[in-house]
PDB file of N, CA and C in Angstrom:
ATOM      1  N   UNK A   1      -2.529 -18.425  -8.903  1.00  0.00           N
ATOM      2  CA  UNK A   1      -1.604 -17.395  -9.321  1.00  0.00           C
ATOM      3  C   UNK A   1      -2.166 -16.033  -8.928  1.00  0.00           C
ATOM      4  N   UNK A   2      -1.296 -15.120  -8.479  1.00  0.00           N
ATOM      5  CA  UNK A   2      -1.497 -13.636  -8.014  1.00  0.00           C
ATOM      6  C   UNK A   2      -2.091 -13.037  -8.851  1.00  0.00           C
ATOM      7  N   UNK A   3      -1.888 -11.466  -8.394  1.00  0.00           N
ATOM      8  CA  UNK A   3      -2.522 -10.594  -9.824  1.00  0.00           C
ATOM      9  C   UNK A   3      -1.440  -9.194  -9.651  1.00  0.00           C
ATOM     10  N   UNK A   4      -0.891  -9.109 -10.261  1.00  0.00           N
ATOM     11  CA  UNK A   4       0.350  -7.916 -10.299  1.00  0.00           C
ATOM     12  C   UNK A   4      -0.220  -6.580 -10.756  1.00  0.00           C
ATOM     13  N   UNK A   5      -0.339  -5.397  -9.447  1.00  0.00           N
ATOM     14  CA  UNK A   5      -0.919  -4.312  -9.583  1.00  0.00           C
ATOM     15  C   UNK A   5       0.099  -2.819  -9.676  1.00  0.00           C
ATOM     16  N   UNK A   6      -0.123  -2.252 -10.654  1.00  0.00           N
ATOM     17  CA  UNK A   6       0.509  -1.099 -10.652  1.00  0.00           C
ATOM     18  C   UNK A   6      -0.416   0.061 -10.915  1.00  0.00           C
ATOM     19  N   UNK A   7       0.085   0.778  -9.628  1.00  0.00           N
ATOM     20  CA  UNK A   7      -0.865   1.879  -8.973  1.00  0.00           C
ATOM     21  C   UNK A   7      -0.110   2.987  -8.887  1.00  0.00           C
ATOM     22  N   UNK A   8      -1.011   4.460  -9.677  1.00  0.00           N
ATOM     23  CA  UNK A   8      -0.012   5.707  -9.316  1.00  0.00           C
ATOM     24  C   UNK A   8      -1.230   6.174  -8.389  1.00  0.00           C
ATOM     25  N   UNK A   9      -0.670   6.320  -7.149  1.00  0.00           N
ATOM     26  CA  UNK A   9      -1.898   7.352  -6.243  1.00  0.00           C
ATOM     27  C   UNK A   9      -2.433   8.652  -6.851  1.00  0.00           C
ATOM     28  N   UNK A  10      -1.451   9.206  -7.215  1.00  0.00           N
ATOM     29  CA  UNK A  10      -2.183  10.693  -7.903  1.00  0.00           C
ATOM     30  C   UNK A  10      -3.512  10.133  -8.294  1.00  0.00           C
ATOM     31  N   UNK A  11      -3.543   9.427  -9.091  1.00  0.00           N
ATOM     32  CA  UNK A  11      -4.502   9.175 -10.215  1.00  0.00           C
ATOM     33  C   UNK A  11      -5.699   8.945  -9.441  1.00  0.00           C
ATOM     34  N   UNK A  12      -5.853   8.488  -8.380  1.00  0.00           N
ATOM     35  CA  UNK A  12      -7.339   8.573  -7.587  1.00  0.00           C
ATOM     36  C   UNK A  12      -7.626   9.703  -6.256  1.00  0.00           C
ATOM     37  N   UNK A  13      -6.387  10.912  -6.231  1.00  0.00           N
ATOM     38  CA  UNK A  13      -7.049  11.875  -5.583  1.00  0.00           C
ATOM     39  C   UNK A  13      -7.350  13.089  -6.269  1.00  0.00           C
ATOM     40  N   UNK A  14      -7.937  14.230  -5.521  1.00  0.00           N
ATOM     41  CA  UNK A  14      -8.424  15.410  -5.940  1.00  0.00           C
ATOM     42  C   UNK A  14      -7.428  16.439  -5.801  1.00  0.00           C
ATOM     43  N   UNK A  15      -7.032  17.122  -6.858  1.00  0.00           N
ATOM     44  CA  UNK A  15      -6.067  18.343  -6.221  1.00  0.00           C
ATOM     45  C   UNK A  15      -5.478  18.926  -5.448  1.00  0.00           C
ATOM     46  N   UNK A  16      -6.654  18.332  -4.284  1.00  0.00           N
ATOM     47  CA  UNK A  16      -6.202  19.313  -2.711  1.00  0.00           C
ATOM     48  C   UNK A  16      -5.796  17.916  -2.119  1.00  0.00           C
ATOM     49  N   UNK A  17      -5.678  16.462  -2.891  1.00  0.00           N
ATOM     50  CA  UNK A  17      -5.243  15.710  -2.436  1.00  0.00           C
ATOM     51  C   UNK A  17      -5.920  14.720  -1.364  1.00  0.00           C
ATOM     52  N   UNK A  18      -7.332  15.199  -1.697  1.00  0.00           N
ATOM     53  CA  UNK A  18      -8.045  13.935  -0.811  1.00  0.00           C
ATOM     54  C   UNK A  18      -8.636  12.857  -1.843  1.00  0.00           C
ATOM     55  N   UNK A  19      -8.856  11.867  -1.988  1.00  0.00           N
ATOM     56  CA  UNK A  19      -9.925  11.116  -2.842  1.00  0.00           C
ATOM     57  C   UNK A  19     -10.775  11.145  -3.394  1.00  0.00           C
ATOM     58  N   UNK A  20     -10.324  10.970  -4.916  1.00  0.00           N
ATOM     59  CA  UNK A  20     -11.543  11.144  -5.454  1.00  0.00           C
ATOM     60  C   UNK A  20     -12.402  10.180  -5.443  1.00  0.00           C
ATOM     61  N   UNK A  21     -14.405  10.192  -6.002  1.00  0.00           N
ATOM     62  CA  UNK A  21     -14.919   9.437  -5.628  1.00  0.00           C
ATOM     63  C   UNK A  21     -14.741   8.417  -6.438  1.00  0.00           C
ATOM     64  N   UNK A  22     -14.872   7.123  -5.522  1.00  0.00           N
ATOM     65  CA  UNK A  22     -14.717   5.586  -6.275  1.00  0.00           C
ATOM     66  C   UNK A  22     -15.818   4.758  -5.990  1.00  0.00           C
ATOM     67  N   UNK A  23     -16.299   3.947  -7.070  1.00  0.00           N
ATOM     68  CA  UNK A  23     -17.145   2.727  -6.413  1.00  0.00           C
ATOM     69  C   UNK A  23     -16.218   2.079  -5.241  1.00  0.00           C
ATOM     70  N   UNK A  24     -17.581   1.438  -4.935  1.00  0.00           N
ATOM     71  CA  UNK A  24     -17.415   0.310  -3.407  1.00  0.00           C
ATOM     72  C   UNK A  24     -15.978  -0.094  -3.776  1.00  0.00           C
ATOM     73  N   UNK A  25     -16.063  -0.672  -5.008  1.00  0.00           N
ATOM     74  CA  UNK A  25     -15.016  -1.862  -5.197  1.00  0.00           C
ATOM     75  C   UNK A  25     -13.312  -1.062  -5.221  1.00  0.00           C
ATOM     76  N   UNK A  26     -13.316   0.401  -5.641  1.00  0.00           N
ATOM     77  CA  UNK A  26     -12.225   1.248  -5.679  1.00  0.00           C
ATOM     78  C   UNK A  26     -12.085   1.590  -4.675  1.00  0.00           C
ATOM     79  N   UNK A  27     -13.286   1.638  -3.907  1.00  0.00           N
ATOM     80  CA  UNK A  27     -12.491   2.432  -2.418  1.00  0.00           C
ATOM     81  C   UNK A  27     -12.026   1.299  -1.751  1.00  0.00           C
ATOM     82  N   UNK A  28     -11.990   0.225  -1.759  1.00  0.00           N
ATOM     83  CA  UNK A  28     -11.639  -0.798  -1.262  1.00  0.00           C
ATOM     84  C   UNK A  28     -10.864  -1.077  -1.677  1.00  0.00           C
ATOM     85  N   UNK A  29     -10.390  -1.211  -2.941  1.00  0.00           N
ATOM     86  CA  UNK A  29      -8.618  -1.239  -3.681  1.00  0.00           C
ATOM     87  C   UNK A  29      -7.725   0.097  -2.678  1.00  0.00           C
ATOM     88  N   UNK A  30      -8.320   1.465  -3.024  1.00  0.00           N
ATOM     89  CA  UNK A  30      -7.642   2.652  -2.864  1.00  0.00           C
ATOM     90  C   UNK A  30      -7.333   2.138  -1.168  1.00  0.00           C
ATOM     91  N   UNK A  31      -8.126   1.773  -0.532  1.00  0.00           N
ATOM     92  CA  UNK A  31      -7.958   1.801   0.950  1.00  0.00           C
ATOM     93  C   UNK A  31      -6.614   0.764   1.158  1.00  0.00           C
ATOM     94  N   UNK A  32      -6.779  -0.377   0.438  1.00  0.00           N
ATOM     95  CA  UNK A  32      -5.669  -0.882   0.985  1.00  0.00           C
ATOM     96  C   UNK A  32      -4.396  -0.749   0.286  1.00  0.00           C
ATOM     97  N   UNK A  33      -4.360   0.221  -0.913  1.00  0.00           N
ATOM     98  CA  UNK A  33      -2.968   0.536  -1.258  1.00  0.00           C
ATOM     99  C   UNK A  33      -2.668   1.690  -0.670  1.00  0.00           C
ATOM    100  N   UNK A  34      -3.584   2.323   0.456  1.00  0.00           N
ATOM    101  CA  UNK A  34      -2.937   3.440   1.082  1.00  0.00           C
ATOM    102  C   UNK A  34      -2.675   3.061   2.586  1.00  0.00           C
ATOM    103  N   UNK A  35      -3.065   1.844   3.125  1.00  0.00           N
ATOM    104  CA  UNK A  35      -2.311   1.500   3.644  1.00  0.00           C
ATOM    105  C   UNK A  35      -1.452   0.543   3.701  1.00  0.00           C
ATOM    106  N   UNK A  36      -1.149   0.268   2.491  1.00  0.00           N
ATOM    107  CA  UNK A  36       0.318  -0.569   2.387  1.00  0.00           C
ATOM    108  C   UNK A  36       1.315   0.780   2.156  1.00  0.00           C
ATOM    109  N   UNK A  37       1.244   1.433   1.721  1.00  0.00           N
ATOM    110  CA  UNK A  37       1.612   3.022   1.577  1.00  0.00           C
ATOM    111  C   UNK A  37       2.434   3.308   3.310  1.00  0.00           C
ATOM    112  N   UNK A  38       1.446   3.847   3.920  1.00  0.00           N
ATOM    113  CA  UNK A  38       1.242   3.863   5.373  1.00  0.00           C
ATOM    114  C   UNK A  38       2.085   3.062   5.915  1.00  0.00           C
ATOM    115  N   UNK A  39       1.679   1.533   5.519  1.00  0.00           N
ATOM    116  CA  UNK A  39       3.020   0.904   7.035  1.00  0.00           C
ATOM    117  C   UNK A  39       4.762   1.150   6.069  1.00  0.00           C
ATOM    118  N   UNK A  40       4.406   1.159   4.845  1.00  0.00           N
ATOM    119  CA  UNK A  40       5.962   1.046   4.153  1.00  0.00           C
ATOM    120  C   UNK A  40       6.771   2.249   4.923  1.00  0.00           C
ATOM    121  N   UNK A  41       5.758   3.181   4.891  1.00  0.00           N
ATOM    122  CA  UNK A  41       6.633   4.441   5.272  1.00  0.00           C
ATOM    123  C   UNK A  41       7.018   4.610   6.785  1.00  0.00           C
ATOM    124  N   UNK A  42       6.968   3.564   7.732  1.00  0.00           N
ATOM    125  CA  UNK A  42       6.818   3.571   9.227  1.00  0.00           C
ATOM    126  C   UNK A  42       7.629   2.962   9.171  1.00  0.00           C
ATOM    127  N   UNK A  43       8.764   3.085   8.935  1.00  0.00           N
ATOM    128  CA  UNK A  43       9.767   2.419   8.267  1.00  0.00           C
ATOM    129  C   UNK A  43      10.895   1.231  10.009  1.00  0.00           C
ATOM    130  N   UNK A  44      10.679   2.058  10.931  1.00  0.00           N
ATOM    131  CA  UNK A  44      10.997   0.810  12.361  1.00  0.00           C
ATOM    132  C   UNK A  44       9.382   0.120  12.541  1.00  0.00           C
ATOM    133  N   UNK A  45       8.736   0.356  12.158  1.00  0.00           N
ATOM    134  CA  UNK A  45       7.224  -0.414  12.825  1.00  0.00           C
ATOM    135  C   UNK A  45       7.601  -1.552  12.246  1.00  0.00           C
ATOM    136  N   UNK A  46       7.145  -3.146  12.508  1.00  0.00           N
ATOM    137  CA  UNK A  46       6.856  -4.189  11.449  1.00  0.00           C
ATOM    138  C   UNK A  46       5.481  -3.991  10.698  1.00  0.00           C
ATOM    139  N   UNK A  47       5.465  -4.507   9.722  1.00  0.00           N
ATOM    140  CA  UNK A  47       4.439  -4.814   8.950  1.00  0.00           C
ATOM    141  C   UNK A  47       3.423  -5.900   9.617  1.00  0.00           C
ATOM    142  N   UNK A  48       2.118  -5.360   9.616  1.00  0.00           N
ATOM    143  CA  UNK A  48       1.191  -6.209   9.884  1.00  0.00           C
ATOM    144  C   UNK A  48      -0.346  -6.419   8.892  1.00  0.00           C
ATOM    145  N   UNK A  49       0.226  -5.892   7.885  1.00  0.00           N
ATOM    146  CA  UNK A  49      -1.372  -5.868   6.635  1.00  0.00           C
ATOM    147  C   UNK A  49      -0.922  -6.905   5.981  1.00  0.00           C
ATOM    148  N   UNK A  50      -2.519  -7.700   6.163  1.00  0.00           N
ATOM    149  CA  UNK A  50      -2.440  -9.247   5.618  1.00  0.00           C
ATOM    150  C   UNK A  50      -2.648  -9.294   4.130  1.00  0.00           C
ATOM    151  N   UNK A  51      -2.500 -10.176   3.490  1.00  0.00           N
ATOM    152  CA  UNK A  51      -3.371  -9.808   2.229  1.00  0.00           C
ATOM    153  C   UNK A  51      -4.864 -10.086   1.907  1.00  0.00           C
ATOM    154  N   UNK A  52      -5.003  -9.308   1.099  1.00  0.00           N
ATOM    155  CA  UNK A  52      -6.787  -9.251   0.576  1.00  0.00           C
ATOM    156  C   UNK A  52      -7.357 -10.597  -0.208  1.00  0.00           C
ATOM    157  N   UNK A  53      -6.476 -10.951  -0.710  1.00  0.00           N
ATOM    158  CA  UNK A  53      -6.971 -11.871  -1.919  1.00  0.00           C
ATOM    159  C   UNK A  53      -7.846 -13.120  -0.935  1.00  0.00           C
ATOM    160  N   UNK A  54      -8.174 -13.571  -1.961  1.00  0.00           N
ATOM    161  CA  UNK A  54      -9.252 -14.608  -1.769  1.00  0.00           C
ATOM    162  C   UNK A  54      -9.473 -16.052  -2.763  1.00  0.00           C
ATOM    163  N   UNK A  55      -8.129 -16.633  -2.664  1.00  0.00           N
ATOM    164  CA  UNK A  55      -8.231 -17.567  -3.761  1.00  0.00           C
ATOM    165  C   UNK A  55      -8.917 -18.617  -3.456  1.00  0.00           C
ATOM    166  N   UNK A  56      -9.789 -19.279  -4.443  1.00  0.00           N
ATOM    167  CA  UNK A  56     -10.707 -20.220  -4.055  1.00  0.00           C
ATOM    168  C   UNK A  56     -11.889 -19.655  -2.907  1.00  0.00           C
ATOM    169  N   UNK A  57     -12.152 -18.451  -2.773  1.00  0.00           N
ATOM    170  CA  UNK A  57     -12.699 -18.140  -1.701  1.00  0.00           C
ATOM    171  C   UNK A  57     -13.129 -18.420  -0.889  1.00  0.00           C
ATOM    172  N   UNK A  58     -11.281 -18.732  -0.049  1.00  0.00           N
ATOM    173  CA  UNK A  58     -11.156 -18.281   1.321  1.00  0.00           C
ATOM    174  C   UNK A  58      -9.861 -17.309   0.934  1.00  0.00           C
ATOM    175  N   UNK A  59      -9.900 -16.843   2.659  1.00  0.00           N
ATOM    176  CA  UNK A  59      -9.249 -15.380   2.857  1.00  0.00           C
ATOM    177  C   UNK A  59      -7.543 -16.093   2.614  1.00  0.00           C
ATOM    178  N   UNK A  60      -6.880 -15.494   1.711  1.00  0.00           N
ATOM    179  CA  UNK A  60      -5.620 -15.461   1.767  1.00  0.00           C
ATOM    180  C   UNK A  60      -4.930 -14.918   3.751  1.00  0.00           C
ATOM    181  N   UNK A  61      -4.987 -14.094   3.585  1.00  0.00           N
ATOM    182  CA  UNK A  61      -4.649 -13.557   4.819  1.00  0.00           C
ATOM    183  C   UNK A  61      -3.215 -14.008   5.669  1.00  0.00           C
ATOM    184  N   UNK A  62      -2.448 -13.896   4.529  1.00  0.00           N
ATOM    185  CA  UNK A  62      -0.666 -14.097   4.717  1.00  0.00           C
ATOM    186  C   UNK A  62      -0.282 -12.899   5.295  1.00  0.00           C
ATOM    187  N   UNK A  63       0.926 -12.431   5.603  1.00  0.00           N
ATOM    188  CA  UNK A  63       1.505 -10.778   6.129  1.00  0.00           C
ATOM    189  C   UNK A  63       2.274 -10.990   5.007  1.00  0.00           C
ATOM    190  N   UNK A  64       1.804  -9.574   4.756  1.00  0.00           N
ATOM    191  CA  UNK A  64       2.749  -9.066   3.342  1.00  0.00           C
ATOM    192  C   UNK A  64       4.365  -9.073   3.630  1.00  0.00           C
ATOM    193  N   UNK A  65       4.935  -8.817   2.556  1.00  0.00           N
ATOM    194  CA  UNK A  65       5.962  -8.545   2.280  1.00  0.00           C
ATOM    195  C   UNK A  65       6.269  -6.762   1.586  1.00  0.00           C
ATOM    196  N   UNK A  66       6.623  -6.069   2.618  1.00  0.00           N
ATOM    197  CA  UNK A  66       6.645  -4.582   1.788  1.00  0.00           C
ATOM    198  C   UNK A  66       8.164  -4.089   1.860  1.00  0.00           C
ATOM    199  N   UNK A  67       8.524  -3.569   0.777  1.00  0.00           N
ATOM    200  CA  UNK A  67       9.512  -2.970   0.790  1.00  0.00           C
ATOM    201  C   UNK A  67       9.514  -1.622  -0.547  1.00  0.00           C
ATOM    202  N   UNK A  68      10.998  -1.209  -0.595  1.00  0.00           N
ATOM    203  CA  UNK A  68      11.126   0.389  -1.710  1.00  0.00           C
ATOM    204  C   UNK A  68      12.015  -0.791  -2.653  1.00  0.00           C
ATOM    205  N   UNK A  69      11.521  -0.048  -4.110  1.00  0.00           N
ATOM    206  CA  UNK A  69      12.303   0.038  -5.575  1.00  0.00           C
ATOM    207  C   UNK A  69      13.383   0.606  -5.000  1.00  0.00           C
ATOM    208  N   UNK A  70      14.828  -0.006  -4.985  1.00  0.00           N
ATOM    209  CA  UNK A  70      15.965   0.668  -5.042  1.00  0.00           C
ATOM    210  C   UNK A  70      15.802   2.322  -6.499  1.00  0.00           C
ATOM    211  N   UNK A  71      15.651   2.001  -7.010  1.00  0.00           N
ATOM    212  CA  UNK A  71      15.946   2.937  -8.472  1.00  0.00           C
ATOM    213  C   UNK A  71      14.888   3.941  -8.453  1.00  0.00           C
ATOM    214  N   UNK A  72      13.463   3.533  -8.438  1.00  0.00           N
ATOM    215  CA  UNK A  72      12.359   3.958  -8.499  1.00  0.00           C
ATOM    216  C   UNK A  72      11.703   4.704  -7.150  1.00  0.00           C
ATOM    217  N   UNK A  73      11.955   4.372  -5.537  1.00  0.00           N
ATOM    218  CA  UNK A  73      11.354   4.350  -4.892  1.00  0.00           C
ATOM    219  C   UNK A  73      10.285   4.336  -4.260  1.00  0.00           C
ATOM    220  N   UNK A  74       9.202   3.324  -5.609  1.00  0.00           N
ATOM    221  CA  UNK A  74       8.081   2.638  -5.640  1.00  0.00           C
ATOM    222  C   UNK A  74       8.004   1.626  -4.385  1.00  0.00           C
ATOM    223  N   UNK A  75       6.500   2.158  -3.648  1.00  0.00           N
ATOM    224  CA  UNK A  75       6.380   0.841  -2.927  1.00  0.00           C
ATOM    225  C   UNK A  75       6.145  -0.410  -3.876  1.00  0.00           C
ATOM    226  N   UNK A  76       6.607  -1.272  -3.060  1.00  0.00           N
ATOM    227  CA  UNK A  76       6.270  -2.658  -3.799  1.00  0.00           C
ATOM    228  C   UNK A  76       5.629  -3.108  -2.419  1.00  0.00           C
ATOM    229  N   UNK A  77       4.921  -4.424  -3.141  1.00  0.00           N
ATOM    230  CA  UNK A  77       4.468  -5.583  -2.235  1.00  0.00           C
ATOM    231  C   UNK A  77       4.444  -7.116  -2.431  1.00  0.00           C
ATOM    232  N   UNK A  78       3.970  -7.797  -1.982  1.00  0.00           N
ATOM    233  CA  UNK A  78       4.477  -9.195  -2.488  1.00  0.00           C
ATOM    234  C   UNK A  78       3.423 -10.167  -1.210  1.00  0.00           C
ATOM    235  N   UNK A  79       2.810 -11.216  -1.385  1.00  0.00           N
ATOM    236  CA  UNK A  79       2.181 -12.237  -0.402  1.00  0.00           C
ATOM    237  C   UNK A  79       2.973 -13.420  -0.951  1.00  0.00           C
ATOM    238  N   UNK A  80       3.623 -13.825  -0.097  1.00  0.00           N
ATOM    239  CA  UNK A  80       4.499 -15.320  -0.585  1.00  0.00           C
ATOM    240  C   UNK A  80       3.775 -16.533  -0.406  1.00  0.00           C
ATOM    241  N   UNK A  81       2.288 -16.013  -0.368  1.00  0.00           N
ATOM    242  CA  UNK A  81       1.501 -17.302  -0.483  1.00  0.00           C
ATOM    243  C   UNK A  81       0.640 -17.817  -1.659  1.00  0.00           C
ATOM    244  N   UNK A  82       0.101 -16.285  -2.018  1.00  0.00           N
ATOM    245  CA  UNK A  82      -0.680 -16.176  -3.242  1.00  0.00           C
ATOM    246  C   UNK A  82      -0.071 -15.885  -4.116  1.00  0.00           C
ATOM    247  N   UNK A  83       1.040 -14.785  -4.154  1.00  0.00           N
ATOM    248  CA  UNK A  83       1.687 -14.670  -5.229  1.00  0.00           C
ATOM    249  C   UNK A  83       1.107 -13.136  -5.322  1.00  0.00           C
ATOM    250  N   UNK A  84       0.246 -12.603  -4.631  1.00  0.00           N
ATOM    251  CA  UNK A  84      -0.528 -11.128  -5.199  1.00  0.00           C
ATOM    252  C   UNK A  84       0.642 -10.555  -4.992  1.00  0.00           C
ATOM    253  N   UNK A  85       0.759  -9.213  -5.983  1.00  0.00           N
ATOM    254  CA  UNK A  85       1.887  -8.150  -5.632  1.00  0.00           C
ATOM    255  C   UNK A  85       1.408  -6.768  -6.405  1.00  0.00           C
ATOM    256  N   UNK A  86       2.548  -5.844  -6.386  1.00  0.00           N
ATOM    257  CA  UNK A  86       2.392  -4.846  -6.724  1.00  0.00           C
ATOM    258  C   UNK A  86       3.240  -3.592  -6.772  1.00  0.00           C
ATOM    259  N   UNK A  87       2.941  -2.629  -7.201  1.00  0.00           N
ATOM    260  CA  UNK A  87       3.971  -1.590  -7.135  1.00  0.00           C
ATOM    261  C   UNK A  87       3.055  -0.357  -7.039  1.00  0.00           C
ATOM    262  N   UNK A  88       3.271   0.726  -5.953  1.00  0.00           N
ATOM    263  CA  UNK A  88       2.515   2.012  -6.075  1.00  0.00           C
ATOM    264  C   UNK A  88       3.249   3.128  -6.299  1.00  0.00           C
ATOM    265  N   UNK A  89       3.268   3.815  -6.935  1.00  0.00           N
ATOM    266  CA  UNK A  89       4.111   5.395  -7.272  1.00  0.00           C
ATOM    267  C   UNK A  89       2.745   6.402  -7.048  1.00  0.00           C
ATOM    268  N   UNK A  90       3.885   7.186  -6.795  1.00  0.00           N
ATOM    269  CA  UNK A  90       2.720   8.755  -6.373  1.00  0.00           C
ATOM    270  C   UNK A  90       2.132   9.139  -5.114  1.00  0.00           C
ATOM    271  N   UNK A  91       3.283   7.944  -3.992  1.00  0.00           N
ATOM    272  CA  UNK A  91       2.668   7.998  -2.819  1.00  0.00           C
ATOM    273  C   UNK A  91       3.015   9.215  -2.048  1.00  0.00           C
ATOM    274  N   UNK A  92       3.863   9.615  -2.314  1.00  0.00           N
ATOM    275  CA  UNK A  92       5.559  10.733  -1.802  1.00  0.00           C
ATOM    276  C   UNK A  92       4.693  12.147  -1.518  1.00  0.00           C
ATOM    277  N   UNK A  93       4.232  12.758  -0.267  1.00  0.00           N
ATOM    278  CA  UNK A  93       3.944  13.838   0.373  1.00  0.00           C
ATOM    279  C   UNK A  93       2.170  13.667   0.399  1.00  0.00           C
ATOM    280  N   UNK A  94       1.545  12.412   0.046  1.00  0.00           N
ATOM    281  CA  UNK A  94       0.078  12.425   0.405  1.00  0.00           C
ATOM    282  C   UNK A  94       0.234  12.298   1.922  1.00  0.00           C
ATOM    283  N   UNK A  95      -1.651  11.999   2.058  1.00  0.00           N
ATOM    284  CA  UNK A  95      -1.905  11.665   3.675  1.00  0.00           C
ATOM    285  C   UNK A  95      -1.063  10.763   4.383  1.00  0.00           C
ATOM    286  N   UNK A  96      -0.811   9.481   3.564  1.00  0.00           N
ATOM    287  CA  UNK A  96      -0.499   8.158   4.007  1.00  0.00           C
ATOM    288  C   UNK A  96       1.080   7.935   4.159  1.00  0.00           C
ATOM    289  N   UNK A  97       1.539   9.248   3.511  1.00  0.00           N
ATOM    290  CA  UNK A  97       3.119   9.271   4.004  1.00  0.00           C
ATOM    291  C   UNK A  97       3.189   9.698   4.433  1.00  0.00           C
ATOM    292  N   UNK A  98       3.881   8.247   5.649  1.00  0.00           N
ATOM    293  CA  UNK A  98       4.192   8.884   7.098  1.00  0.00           C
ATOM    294  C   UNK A  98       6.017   9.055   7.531  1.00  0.00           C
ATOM    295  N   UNK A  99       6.657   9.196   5.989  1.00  0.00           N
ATOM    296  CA  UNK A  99       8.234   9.078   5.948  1.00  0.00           C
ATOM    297  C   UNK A  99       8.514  10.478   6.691  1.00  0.00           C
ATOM    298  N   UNK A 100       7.625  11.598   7.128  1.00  0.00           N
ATOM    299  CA  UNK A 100       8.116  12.975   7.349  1.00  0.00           C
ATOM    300  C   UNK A 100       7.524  12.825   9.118  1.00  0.00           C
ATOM    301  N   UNK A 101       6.862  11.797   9.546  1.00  0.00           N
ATOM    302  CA  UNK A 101       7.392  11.964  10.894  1.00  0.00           C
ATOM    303  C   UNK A 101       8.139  11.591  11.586  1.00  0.00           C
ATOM    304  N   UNK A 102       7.967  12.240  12.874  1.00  0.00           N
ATOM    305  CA  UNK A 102       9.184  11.855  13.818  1.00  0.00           C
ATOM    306  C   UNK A 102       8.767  10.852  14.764  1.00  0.00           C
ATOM    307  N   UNK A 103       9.665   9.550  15.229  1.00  0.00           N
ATOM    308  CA  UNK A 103       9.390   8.576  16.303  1.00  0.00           C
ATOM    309  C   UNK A 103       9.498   9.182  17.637  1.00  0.00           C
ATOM    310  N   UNK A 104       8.041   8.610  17.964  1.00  0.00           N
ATOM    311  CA  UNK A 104       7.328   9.245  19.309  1.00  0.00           C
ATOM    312  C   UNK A 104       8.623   8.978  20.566  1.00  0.00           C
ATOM    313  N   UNK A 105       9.556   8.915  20.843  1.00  0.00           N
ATOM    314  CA  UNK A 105      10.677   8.475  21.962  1.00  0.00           C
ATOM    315  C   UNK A 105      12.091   9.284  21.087  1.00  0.00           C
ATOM    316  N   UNK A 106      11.604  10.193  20.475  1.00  0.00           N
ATOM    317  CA  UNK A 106      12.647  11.330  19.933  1.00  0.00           C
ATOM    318  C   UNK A 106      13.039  12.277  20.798  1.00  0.00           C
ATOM    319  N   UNK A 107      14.411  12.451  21.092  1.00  0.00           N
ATOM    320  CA  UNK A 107      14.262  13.651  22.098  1.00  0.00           C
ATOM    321  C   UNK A 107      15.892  14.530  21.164  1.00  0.00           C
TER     322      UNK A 107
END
């Protein structure tokens, strides 16, 4: 069985919006909910971030499932193998949102 994560980004950066400091084990959470962050918002790219988990330890390593909260516009996530998932709020104008650029073949 998964482990269902709910994450507000604010809550692990610094004012000016870079990261605050985390153990090993947080920057390694923080890293990969900022880039599940990251591909959600690349919104024609496909998704290619596998999952982390490690049940029975070996590597899960399914391709996620990412999509938006209709209501909320929380990323969510989902591995339809393990069951890991999640929801992040607070992603909206950090580094990792990339909803404010433009596709490189824009004219």
């Amino acid at each position: 069985m998964g482990s269902h994560w709910s994450v507000d980004l604010r809550h692990y950066l610094l004012p000016e919006g870079k990261p605050a400091r985390l153990s090993p084990r947080g920057r390694r959470l923080f890293e990969y909910w900022t880039e599940i962050v990251s591909q959600a918002t690349q919104y024609e790219a496909p998704t290619t971030l596998l999952c982390r988990r490690r049940p029975g330890r070996r590597p899960c390593g399914t391709l996620l499932i990412i999509f938006f909260d209709i209501d909320t516009y929380d990323v969510l996530w989902f591995c339809p193998r393990c069951h890991d998932e999640g929801r992040i709020a607070g992603w909206e104008n950090t580094f990792w949102d990339n909803s404010a650029l433009e596709p490189e073949n824009a004219s």
